[in-house]
PDB file of N, CA and C in Angstrom:
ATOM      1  N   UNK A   1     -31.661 -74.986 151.201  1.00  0.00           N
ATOM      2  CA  UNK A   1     -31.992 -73.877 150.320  1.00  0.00           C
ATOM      3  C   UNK A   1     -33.095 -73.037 150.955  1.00  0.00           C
ATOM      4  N   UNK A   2     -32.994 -71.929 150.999  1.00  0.00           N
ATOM      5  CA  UNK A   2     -33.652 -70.569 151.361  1.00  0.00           C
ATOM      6  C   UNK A   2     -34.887 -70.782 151.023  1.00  0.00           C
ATOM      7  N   UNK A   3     -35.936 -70.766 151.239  1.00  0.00           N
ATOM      8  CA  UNK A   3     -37.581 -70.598 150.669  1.00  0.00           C
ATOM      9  C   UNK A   3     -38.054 -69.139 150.354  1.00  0.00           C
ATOM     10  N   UNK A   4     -38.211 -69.184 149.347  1.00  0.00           N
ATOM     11  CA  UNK A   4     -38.183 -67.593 148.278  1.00  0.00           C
ATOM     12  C   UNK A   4     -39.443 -67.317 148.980  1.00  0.00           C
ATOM     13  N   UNK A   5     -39.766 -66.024 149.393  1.00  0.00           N
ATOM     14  CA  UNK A   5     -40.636 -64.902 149.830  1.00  0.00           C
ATOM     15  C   UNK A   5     -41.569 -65.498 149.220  1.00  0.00           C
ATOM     16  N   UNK A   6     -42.833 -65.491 149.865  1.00  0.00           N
ATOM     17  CA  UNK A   6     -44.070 -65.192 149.034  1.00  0.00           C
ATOM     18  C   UNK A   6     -44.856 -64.395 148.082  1.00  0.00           C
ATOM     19  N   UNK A   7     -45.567 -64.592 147.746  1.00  0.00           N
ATOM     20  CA  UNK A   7     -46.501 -63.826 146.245  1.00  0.00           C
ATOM     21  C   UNK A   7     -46.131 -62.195 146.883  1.00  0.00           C
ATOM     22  N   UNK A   8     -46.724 -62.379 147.950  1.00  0.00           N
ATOM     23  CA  UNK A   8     -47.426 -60.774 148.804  1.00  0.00           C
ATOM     24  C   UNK A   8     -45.791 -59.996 148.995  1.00  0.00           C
ATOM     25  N   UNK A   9     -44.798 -60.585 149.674  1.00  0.00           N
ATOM     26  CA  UNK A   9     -44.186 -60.081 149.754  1.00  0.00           C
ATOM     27  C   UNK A   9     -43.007 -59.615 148.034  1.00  0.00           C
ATOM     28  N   UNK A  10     -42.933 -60.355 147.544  1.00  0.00           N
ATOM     29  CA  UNK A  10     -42.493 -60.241 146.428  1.00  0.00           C
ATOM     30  C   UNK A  10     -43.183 -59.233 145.804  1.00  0.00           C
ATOM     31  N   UNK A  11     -44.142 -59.025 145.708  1.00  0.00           N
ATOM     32  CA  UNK A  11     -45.071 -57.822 144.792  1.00  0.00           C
ATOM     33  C   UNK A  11     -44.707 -56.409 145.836  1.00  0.00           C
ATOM     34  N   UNK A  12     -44.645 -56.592 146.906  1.00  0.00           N
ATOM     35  CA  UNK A  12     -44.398 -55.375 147.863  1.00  0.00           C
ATOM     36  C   UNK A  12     -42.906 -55.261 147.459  1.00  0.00           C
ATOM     37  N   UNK A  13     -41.909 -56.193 147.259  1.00  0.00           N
ATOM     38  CA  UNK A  13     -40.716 -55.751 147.079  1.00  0.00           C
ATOM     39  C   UNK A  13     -40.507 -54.557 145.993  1.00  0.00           C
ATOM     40  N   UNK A  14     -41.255 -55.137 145.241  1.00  0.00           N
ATOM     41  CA  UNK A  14     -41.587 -54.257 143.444  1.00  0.00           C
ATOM     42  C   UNK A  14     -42.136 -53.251 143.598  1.00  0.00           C
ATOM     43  N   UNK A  15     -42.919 -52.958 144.454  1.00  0.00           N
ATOM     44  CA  UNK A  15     -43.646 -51.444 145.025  1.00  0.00           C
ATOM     45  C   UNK A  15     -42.875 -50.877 145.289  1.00  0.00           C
ATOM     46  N   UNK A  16     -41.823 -51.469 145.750  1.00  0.00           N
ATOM     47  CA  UNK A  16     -41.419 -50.467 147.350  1.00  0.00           C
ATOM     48  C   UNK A  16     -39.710 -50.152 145.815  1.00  0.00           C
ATOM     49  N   UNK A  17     -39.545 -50.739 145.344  1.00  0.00           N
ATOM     50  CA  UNK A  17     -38.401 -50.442 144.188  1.00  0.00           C
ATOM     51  C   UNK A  17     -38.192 -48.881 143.814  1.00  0.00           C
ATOM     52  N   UNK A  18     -38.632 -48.364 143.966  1.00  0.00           N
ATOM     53  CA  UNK A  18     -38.414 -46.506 143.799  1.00  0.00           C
ATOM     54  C   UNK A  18     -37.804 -46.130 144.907  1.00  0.00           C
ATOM     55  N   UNK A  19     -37.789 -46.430 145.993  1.00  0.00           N
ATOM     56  CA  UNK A  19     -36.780 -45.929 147.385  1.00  0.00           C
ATOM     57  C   UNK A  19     -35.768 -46.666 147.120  1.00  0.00           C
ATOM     58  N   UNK A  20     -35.209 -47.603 146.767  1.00  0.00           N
ATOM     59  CA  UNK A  20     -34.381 -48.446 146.913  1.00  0.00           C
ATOM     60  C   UNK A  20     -34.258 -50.059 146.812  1.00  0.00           C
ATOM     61  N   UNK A  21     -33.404 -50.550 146.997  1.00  0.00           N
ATOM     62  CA  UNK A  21     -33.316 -52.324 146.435  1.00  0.00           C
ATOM     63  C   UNK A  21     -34.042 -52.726 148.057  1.00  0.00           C
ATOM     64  N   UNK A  22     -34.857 -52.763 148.303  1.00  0.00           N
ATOM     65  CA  UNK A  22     -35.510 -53.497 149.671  1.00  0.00           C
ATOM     66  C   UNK A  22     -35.634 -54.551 149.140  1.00  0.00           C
ATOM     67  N   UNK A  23     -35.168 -55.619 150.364  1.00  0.00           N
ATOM     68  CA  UNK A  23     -34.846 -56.944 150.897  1.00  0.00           C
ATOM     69  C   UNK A  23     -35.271 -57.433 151.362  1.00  0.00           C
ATOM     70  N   UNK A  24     -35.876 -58.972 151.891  1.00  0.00           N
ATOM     71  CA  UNK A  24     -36.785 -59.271 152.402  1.00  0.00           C
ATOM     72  C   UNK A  24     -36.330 -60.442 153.419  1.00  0.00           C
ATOM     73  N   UNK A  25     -36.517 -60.679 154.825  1.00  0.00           N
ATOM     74  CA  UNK A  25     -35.664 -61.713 155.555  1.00  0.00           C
ATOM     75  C   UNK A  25     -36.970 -62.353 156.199  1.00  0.00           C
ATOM     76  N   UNK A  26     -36.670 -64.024 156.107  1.00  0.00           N
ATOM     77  CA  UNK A  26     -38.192 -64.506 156.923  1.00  0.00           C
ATOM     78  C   UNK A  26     -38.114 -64.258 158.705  1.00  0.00           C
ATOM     79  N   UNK A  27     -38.888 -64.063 159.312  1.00  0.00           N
ATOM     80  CA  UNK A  27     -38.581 -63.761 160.839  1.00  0.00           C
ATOM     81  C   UNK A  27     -40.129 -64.166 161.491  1.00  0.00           C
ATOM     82  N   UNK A  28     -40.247 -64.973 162.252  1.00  0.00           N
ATOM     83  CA  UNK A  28     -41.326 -65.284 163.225  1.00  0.00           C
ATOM     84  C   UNK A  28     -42.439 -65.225 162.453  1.00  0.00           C
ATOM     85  N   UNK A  29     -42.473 -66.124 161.379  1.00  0.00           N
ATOM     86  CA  UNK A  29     -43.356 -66.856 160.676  1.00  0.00           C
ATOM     87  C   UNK A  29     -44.020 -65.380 159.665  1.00  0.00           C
ATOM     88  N   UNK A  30     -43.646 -63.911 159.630  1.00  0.00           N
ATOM     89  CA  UNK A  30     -43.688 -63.449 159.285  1.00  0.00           C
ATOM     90  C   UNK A  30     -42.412 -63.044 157.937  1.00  0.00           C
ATOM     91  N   UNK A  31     -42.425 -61.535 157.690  1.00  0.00           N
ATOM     92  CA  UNK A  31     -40.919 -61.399 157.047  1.00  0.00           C
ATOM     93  C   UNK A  31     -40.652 -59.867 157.951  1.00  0.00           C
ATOM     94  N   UNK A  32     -39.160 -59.422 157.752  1.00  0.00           N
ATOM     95  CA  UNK A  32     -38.796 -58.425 157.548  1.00  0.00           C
ATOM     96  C   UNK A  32     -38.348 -57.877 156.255  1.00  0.00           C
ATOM     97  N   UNK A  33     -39.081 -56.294 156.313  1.00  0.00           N
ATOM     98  CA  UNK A  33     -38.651 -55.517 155.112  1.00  0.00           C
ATOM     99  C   UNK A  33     -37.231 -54.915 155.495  1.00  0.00           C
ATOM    100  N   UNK A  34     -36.064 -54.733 154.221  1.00  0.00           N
ATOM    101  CA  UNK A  34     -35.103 -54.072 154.876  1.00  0.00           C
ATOM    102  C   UNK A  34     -34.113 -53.292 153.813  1.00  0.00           C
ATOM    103  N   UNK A  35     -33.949 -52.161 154.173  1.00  0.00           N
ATOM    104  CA  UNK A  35     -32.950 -50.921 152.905  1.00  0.00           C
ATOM    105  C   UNK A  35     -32.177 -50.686 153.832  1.00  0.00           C
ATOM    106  N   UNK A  36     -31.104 -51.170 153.247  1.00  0.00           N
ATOM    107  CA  UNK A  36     -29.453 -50.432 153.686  1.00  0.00           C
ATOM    108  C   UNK A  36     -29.580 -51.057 154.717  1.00  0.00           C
ATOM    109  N   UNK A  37     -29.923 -52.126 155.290  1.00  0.00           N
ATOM    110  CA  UNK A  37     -29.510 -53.064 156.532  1.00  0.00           C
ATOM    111  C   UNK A  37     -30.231 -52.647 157.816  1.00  0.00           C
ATOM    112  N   UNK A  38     -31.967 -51.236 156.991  1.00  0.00           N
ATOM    113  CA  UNK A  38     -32.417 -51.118 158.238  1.00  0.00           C
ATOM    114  C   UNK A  38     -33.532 -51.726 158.178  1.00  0.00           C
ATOM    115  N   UNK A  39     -34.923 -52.082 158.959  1.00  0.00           N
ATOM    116  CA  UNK A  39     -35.658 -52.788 158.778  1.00  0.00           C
ATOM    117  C   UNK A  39     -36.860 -51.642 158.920  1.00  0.00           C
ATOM    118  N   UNK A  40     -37.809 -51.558 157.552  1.00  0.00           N
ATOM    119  CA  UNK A  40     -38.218 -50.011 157.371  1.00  0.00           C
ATOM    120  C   UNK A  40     -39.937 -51.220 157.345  1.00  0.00           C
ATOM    121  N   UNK A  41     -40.287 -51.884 157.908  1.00  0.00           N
ATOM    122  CA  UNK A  41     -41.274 -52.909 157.562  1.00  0.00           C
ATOM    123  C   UNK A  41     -41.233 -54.339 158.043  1.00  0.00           C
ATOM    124  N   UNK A  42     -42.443 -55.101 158.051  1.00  0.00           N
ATOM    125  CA  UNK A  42     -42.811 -55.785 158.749  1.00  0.00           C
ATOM    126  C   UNK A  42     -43.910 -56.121 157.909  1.00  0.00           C
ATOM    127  N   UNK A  43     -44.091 -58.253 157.744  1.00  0.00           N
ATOM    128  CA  UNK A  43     -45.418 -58.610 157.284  1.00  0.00           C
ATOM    129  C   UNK A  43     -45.630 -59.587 157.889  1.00  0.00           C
ATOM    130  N   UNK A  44     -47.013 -59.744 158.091  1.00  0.00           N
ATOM    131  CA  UNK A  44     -47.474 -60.140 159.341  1.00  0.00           C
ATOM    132  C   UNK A  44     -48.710 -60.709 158.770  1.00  0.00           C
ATOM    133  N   UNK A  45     -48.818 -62.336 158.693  1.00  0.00           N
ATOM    134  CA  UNK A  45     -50.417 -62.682 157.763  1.00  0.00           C
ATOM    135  C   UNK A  45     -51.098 -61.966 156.798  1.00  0.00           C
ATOM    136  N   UNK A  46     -49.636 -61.709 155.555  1.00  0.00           N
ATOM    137  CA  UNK A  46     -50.054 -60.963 154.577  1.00  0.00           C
ATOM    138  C   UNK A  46     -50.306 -59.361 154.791  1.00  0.00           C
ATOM    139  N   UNK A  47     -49.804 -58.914 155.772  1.00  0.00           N
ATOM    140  CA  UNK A  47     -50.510 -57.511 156.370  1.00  0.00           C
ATOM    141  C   UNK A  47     -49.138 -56.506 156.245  1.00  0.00           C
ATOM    142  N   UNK A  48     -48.807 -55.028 155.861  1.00  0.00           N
ATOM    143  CA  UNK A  48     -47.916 -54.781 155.778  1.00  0.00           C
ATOM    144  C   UNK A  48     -48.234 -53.506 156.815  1.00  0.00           C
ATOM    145  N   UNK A  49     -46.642 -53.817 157.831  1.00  0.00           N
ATOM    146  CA  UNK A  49     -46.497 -52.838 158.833  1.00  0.00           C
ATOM    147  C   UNK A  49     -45.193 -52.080 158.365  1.00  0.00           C
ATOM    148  N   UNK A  50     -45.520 -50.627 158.513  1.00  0.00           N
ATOM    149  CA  UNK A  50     -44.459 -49.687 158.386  1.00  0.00           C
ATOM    150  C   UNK A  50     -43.495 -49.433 159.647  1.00  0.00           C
ATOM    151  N   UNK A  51     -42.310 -49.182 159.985  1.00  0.00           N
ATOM    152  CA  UNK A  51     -41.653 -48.596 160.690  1.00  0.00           C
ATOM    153  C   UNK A  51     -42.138 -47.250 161.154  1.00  0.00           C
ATOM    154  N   UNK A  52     -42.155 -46.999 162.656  1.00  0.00           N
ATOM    155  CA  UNK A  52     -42.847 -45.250 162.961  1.00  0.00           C
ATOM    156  C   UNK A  52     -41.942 -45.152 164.040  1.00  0.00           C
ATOM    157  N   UNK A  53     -41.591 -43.835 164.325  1.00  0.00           N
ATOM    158  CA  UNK A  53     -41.202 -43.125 165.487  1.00  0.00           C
ATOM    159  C   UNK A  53     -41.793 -41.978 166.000  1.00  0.00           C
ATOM    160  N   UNK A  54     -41.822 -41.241 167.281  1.00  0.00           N
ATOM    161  CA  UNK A  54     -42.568 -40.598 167.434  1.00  0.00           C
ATOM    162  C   UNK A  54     -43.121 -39.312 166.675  1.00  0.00           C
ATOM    163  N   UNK A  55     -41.685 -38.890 165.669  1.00  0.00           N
ATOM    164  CA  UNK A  55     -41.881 -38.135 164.294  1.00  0.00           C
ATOM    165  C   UNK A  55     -42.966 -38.470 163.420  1.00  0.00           C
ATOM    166  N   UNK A  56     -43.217 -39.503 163.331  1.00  0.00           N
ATOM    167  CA  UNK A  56     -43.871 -40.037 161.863  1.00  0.00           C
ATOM    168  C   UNK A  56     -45.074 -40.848 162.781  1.00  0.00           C
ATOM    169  N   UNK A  57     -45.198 -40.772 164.086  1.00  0.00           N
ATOM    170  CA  UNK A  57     -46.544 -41.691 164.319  1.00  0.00           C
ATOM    171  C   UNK A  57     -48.017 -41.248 163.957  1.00  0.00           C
ATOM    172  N   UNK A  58     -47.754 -39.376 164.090  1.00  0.00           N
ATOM    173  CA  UNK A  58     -49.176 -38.480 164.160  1.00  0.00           C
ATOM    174  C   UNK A  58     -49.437 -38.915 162.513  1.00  0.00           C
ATOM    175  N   UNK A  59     -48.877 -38.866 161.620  1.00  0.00           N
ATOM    176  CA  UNK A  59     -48.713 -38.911 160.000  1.00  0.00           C
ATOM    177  C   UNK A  59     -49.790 -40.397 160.014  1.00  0.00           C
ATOM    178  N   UNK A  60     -49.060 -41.398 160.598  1.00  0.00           N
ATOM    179  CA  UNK A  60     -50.452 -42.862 160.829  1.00  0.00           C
ATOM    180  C   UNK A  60     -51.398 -42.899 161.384  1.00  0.00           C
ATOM    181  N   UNK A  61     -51.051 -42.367 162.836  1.00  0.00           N
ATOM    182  CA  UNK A  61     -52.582 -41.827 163.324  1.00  0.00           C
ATOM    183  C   UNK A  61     -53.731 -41.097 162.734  1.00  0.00           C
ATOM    184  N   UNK A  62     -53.292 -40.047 161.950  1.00  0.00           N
ATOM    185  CA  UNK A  62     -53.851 -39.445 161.058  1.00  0.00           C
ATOM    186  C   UNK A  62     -54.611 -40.075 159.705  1.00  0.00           C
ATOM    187  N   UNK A  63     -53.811 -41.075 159.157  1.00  0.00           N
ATOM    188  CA  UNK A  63     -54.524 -41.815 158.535  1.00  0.00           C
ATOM    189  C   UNK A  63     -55.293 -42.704 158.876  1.00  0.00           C
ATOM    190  N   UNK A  64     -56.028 -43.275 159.977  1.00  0.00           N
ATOM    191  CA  UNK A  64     -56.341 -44.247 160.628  1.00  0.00           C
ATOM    192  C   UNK A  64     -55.547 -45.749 160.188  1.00  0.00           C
ATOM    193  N   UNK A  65     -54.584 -45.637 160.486  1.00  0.00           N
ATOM    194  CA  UNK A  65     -53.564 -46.942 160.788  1.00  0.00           C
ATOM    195  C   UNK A  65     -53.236 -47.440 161.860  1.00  0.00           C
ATOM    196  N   UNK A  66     -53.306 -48.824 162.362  1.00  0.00           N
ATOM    197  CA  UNK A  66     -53.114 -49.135 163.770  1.00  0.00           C
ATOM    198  C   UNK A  66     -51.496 -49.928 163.985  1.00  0.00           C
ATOM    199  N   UNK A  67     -51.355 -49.859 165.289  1.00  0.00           N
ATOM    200  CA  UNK A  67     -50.029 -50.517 165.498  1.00  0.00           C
ATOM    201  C   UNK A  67     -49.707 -52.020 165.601  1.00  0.00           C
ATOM    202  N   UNK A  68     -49.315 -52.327 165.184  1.00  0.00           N
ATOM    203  CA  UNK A  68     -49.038 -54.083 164.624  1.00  0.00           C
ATOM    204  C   UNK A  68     -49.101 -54.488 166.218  1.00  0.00           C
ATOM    205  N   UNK A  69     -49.483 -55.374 167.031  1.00  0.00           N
ATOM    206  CA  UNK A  69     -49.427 -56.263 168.389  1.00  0.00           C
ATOM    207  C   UNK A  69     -49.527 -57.340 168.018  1.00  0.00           C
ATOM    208  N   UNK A  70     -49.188 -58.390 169.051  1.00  0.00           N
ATOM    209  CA  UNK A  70     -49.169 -59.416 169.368  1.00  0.00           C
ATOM    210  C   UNK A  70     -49.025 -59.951 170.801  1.00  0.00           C
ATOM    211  N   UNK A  71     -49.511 -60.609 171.315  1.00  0.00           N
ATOM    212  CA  UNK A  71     -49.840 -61.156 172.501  1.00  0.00           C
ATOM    213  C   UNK A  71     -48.551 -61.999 173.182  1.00  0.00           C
ATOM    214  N   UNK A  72     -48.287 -62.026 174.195  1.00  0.00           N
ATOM    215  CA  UNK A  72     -47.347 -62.483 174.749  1.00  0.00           C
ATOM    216  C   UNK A  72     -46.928 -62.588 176.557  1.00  0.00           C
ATOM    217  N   UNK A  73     -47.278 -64.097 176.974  1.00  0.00           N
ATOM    218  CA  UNK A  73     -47.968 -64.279 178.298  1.00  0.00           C
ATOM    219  C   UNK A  73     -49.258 -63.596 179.044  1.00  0.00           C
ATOM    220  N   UNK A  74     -49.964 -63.551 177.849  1.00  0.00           N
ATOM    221  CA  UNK A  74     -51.842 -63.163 178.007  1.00  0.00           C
ATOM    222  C   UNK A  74     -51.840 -61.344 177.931  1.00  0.00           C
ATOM    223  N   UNK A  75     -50.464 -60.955 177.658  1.00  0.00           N
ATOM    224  CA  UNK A  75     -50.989 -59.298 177.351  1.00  0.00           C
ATOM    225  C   UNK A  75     -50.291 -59.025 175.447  1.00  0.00           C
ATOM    226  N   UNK A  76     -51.410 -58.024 175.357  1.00  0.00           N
ATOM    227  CA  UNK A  76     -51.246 -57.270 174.140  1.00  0.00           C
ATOM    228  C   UNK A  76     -49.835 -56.471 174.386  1.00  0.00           C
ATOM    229  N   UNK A  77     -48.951 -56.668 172.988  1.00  0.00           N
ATOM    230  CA  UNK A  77     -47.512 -56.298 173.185  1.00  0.00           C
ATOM    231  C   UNK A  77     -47.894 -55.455 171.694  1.00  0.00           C
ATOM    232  N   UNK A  78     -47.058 -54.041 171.838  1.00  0.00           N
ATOM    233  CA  UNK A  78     -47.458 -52.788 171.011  1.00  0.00           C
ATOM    234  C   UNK A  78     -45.943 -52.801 170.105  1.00  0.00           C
ATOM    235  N   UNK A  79     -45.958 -52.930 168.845  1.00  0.00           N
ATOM    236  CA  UNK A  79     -44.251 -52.516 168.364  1.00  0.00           C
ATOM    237  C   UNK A  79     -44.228 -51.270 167.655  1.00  0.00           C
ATOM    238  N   UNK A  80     -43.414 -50.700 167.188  1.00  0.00           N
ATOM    239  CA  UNK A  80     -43.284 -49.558 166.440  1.00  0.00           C
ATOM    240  C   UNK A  80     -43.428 -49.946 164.622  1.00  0.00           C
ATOM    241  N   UNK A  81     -44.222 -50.536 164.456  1.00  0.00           N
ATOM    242  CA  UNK A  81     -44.958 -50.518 163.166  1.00  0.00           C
ATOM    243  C   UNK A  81     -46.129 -50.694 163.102  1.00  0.00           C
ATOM    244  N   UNK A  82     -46.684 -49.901 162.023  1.00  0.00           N
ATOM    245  CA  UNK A  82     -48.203 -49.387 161.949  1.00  0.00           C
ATOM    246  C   UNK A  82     -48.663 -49.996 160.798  1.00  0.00           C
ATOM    247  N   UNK A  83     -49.954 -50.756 160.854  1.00  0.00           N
ATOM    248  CA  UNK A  83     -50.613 -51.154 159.177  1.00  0.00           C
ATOM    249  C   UNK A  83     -50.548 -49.810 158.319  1.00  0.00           C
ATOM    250  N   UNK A  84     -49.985 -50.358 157.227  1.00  0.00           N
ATOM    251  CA  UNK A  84     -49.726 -49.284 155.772  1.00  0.00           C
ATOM    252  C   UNK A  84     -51.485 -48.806 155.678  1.00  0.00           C
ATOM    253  N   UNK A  85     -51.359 -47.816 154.840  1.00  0.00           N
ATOM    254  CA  UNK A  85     -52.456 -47.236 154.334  1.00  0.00           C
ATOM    255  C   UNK A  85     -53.158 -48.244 153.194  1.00  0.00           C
ATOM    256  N   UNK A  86     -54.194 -48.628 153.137  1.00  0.00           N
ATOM    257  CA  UNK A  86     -54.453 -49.314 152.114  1.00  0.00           C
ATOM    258  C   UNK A  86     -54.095 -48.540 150.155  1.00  0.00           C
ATOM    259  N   UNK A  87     -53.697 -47.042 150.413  1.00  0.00           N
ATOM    260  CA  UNK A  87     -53.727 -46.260 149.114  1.00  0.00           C
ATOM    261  C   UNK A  87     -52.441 -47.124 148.771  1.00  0.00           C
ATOM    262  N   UNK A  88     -51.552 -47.408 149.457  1.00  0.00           N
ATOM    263  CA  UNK A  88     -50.027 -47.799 149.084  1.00  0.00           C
ATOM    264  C   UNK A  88     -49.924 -48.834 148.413  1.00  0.00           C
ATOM    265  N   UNK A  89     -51.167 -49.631 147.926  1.00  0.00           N
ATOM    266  CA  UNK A  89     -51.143 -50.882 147.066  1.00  0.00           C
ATOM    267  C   UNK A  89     -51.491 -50.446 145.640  1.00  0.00           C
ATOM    268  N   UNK A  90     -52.006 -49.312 145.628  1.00  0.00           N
ATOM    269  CA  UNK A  90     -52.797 -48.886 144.541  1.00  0.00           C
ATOM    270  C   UNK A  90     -51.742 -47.419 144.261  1.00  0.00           C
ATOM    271  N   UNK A  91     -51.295 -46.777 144.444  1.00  0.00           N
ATOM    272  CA  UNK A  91     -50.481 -45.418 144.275  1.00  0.00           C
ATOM    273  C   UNK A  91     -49.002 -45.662 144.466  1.00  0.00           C
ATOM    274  N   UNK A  92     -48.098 -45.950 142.975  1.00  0.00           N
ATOM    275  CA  UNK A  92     -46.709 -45.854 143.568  1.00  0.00           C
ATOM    276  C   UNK A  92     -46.536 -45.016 144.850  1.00  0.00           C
ATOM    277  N   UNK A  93     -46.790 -43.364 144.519  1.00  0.00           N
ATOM    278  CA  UNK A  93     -45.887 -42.524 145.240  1.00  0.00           C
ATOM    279  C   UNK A  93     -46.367 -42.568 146.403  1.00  0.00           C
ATOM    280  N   UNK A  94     -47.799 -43.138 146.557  1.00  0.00           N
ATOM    281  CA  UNK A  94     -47.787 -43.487 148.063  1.00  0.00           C
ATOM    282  C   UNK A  94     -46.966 -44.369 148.808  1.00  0.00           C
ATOM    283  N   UNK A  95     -46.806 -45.491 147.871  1.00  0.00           N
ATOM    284  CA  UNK A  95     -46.006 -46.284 148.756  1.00  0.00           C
ATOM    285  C   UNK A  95     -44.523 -45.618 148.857  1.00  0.00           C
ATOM    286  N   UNK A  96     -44.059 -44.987 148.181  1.00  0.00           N
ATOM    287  CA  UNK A  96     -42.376 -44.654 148.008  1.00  0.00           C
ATOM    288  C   UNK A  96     -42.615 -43.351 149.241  1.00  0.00           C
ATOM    289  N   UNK A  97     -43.561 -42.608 149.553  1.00  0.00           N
ATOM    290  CA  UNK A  97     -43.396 -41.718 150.598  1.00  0.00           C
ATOM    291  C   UNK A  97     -44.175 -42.177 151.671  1.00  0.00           C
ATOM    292  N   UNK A  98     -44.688 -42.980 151.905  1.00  0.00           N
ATOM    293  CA  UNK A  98     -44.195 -43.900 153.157  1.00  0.00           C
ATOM    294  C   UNK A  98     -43.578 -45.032 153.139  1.00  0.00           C
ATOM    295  N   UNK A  99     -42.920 -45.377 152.490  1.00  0.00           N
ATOM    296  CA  UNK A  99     -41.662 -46.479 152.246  1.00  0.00           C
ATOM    297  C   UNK A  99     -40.490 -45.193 153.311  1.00  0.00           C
ATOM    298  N   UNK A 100     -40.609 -44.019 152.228  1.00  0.00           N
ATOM    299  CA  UNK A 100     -39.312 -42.960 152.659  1.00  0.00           C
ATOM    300  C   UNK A 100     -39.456 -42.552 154.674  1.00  0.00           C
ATOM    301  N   UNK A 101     -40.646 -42.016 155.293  1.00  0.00           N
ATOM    302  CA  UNK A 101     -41.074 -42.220 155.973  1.00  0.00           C
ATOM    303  C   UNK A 101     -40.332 -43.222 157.276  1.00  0.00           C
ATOM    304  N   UNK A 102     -41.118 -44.401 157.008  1.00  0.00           N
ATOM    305  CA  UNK A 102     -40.500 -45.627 157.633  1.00  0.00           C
ATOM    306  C   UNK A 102     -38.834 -45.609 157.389  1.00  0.00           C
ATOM    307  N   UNK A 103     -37.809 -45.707 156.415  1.00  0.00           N
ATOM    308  CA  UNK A 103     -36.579 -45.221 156.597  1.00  0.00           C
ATOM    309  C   UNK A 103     -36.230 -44.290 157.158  1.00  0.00           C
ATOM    310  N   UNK A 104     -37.114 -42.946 157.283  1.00  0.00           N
ATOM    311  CA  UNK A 104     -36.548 -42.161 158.268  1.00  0.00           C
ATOM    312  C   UNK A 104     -36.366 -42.580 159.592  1.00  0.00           C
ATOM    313  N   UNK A 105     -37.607 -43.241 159.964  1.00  0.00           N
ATOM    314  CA  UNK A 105     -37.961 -43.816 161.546  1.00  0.00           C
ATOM    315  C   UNK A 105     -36.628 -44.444 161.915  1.00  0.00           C
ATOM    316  N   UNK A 106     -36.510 -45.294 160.551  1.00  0.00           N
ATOM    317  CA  UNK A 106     -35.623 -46.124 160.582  1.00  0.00           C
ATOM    318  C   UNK A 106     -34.171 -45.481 161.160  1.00  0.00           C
ATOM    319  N   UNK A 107     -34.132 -44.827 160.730  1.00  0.00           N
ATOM    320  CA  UNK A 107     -32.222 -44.495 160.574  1.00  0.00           C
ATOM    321  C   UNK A 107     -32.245 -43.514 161.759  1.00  0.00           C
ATOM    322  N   UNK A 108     -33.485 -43.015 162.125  1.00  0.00           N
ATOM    323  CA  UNK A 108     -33.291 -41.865 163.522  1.00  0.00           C
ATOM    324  C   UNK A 108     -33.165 -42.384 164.467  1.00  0.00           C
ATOM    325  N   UNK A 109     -34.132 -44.361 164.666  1.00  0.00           N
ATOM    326  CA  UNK A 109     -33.599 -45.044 165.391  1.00  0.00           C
ATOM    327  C   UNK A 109     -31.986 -45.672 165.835  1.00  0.00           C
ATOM    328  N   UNK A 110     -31.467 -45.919 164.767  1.00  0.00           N
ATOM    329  CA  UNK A 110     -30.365 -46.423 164.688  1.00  0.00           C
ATOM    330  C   UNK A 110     -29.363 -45.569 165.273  1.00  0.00           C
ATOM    331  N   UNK A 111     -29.373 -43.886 165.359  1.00  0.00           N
ATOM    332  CA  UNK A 111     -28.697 -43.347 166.306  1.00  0.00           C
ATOM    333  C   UNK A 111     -28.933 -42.850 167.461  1.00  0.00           C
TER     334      UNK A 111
END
């Protein structure tokens, strides 16, 4: 049997419920976030990373948000998700327009 998401992620599922039914898959001791089978998110020791592309990176930069890394054979490894804004825990429409955001990244990647 499956081991149901945690507190953190479960409450982010419920945030993120105004864009869409987002899904949650466990992956490298972390989870993936995911709408329509794309993966618009990333949690990482309770920490929530958005999906960015080079469209939507100035939008995080701008907020002072950094890019999720992890280390791997002694170097810092950079991915294309950025820590959320801390407003997005506290402001639906923050989170639903960068929820929307990260799906864009999302789906511009995919083609």
């Amino acid at each position: 049997m499956a081991k149901p998401p945690s507190e953190f992620v479960q409450s982010l599922l419920e945030l993120m419920e105004p864009i869409g039914p987002v899904t949650s898959r466990r992956m490298f001791g972390g989870y993936g976030l995911y709408l329509d089978g794309l993966m618009i998110a990333l949690v990482a020791d309770d920490e929530l990373y958005f999906k960015i592309d080079e469209e939507t990176k100035p939008r995080f930069s701008a907020a002072g948000c950094e890019p999720f890394t992890y280390e791997k054979q002694g170097k810092a490894m950079q991915m294309s998700y950025w820590k959320a804004s801390e407003d997005v825990f506290d402001d639906p429409e923050a989170m639903a327009e960068w929820g929307k955001l990260a799906y864009g990244a999302a789906l511009r990647q995919k083609k």
